[in-house]
N, C-alpha and C. Protein backbone atom coordinates (compact mmCIF):
# COMPACT_ATOMS: atom_id res chain seq x y z
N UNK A 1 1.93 -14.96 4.11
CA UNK A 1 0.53 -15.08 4.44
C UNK A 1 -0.14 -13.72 4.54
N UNK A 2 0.69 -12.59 5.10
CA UNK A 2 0.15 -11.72 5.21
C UNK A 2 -0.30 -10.91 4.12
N UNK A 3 0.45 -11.15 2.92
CA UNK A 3 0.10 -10.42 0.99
C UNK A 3 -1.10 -10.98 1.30
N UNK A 4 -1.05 -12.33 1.09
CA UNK A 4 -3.03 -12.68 0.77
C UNK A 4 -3.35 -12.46 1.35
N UNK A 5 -3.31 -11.89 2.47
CA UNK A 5 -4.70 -11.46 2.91
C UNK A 5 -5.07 -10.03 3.06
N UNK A 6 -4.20 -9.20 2.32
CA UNK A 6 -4.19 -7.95 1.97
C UNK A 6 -5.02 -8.43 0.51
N UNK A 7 -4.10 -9.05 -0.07
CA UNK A 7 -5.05 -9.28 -1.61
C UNK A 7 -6.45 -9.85 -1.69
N UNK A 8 -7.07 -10.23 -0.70
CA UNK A 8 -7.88 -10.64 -0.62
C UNK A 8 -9.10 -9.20 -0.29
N UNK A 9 -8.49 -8.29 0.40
CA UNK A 9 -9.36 -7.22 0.44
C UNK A 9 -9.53 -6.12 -0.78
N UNK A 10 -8.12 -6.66 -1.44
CA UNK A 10 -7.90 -5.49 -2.91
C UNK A 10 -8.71 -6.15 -4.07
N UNK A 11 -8.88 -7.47 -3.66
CA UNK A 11 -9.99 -8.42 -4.51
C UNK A 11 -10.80 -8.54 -4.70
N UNK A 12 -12.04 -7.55 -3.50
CA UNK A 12 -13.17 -7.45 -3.54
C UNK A 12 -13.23 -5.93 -2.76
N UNK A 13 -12.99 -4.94 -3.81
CA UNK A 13 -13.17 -3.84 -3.51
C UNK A 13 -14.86 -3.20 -3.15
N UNK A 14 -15.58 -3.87 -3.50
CA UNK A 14 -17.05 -3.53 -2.72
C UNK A 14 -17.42 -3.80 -1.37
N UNK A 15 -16.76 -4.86 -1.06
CA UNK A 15 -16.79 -4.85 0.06
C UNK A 15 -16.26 -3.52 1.22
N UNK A 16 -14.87 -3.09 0.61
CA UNK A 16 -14.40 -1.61 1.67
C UNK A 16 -14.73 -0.58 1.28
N UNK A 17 -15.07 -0.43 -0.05
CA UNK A 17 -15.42 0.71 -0.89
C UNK A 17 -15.02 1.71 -0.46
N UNK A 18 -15.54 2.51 -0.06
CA UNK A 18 -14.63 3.74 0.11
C UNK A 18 -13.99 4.18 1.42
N UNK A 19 -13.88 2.91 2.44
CA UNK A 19 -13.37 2.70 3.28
C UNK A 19 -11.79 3.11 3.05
N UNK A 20 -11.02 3.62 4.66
CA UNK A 20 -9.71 3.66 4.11
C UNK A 20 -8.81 2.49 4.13
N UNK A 21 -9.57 1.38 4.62
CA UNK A 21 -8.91 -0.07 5.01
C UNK A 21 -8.77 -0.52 3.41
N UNK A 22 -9.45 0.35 2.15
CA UNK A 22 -8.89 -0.28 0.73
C UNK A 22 -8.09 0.13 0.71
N UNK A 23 -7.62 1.45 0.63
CA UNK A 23 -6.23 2.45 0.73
C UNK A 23 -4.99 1.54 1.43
N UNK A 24 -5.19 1.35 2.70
CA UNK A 24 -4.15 1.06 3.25
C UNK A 24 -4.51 -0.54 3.33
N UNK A 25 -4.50 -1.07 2.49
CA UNK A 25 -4.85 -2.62 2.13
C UNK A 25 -3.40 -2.19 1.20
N UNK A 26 -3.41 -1.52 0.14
CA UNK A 26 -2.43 -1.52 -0.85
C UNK A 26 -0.88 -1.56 0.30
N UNK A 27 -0.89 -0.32 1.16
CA UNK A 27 0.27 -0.02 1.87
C UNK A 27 1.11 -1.73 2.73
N UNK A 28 -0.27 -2.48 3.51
CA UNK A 28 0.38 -3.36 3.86
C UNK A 28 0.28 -4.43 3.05
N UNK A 29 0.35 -4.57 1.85
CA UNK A 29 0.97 -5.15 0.71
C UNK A 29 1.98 -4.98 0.20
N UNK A 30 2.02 -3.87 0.27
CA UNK A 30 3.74 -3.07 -0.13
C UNK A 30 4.60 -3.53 0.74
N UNK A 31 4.43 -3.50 2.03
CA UNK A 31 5.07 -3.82 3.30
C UNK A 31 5.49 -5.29 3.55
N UNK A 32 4.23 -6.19 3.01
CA UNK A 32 4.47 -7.71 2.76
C UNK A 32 5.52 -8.21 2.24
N UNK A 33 5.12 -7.49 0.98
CA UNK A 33 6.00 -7.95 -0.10
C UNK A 33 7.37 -7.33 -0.50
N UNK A 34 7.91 -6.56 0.54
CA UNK A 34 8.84 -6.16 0.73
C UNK A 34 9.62 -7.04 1.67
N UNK A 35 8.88 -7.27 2.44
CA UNK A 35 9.59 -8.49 3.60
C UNK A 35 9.77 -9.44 3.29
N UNK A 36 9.34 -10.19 2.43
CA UNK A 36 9.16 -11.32 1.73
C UNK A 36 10.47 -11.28 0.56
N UNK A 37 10.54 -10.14 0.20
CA UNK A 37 11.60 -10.05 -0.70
C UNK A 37 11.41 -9.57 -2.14
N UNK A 38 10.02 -9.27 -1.95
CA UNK A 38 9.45 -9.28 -3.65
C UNK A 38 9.20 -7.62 -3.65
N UNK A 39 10.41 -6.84 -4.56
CA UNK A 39 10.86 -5.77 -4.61
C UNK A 39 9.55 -5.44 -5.74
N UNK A 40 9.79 -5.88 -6.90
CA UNK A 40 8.85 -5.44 -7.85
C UNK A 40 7.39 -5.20 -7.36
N UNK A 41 6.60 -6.30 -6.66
CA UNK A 41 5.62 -5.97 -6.36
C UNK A 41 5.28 -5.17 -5.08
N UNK A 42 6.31 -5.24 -4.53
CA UNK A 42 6.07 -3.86 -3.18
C UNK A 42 6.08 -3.13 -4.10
N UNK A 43 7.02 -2.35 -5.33
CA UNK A 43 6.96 -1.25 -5.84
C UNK A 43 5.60 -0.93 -5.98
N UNK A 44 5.11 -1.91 -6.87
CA UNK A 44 3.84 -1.55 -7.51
C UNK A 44 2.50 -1.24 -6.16
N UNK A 45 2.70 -2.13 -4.98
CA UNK A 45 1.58 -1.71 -3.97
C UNK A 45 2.27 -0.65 -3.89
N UNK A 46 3.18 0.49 -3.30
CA UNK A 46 3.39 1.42 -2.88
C UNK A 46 2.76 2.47 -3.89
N UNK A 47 3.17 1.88 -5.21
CA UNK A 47 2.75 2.99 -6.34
C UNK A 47 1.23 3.01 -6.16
N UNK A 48 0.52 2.21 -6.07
CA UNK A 48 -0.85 2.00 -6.14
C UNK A 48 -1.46 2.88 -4.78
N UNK A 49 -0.52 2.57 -3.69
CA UNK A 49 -1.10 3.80 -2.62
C UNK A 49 -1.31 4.86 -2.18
N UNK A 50 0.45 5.79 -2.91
CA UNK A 50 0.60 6.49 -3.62
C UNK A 50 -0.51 7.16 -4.20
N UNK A 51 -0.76 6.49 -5.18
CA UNK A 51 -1.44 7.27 -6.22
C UNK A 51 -3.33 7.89 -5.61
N UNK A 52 -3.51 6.60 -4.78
CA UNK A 52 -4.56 6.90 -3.75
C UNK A 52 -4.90 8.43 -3.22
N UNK A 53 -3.42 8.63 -3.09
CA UNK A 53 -2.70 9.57 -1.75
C UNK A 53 -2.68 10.60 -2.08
N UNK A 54 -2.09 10.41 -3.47
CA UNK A 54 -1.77 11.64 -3.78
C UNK A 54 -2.51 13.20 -4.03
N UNK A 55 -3.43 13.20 -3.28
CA UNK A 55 -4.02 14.68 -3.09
C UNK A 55 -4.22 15.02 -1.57
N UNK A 56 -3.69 14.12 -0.81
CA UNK A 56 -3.45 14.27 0.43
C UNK A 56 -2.34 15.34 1.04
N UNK A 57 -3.04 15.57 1.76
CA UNK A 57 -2.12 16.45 2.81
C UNK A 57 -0.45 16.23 2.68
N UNK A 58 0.56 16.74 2.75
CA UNK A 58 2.04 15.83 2.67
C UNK A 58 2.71 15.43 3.99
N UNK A 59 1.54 16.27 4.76
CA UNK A 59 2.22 16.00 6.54
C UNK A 59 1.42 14.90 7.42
N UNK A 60 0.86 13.91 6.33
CA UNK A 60 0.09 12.69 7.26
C UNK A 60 0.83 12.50 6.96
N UNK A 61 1.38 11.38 8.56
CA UNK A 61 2.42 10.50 9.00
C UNK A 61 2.50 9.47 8.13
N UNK A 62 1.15 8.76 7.96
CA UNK A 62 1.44 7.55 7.08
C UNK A 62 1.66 7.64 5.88
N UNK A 63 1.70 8.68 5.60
CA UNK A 63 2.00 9.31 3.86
C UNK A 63 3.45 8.89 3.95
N UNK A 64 3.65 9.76 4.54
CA UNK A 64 5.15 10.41 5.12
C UNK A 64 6.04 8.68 4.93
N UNK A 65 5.53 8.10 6.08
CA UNK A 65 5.91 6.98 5.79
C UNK A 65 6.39 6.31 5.13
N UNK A 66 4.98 6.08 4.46
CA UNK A 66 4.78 4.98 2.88
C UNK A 66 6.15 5.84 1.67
N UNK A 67 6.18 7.06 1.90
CA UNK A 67 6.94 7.88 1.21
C UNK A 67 8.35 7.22 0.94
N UNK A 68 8.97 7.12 2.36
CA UNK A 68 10.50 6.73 2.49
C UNK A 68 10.31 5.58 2.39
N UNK A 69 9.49 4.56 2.74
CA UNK A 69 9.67 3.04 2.76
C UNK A 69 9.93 2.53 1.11
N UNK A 70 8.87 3.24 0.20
CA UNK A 70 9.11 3.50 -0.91
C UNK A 70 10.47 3.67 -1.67
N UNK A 71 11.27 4.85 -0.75
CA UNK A 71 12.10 5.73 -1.66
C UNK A 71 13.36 4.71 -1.35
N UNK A 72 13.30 3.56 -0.08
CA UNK A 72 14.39 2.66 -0.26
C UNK A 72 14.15 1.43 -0.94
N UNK A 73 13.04 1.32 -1.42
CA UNK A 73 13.00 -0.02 -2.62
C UNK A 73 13.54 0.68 -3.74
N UNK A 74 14.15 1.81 -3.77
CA UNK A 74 14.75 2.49 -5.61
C UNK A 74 15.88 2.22 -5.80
């Protein structure tokens, strides 16, 4: 339950627009769907947050995070 309703905010990106609740909409999708069991598509939310991220600082925590949670779906 909890994917949809992450997907539901990645679904209507005007609504958060440049909010960081779109950003980390992807992360607890990754997180969902990791719990759930669905490896492929956590990959892809992580990649997608990631890629968000990636001009970010490397010492935010939730980077940091999303980083390793990542590096054990490989």
């Amino acid at each position: 339950q909890a994917a949809a309703e992450f997907q539901k905010i990645l679904d209507h990106p005007g609504v958060v627009q440049n909010e960081v609740i779109g950003s980390l909409a992807h992360l607890g999708l990754a997180r969902a769907r990791a719990l759930s069991g669905d490896k492929p598509g956590a990959r892809k939310a992580y990649q997608d947050f990631l890629a968000l991220w990636q001009h970010a600082g490397p010492d935010i925590p939730i980077l940091k995070q999303a980083k390793a949670e990542y590096a054990k779906l490989q």
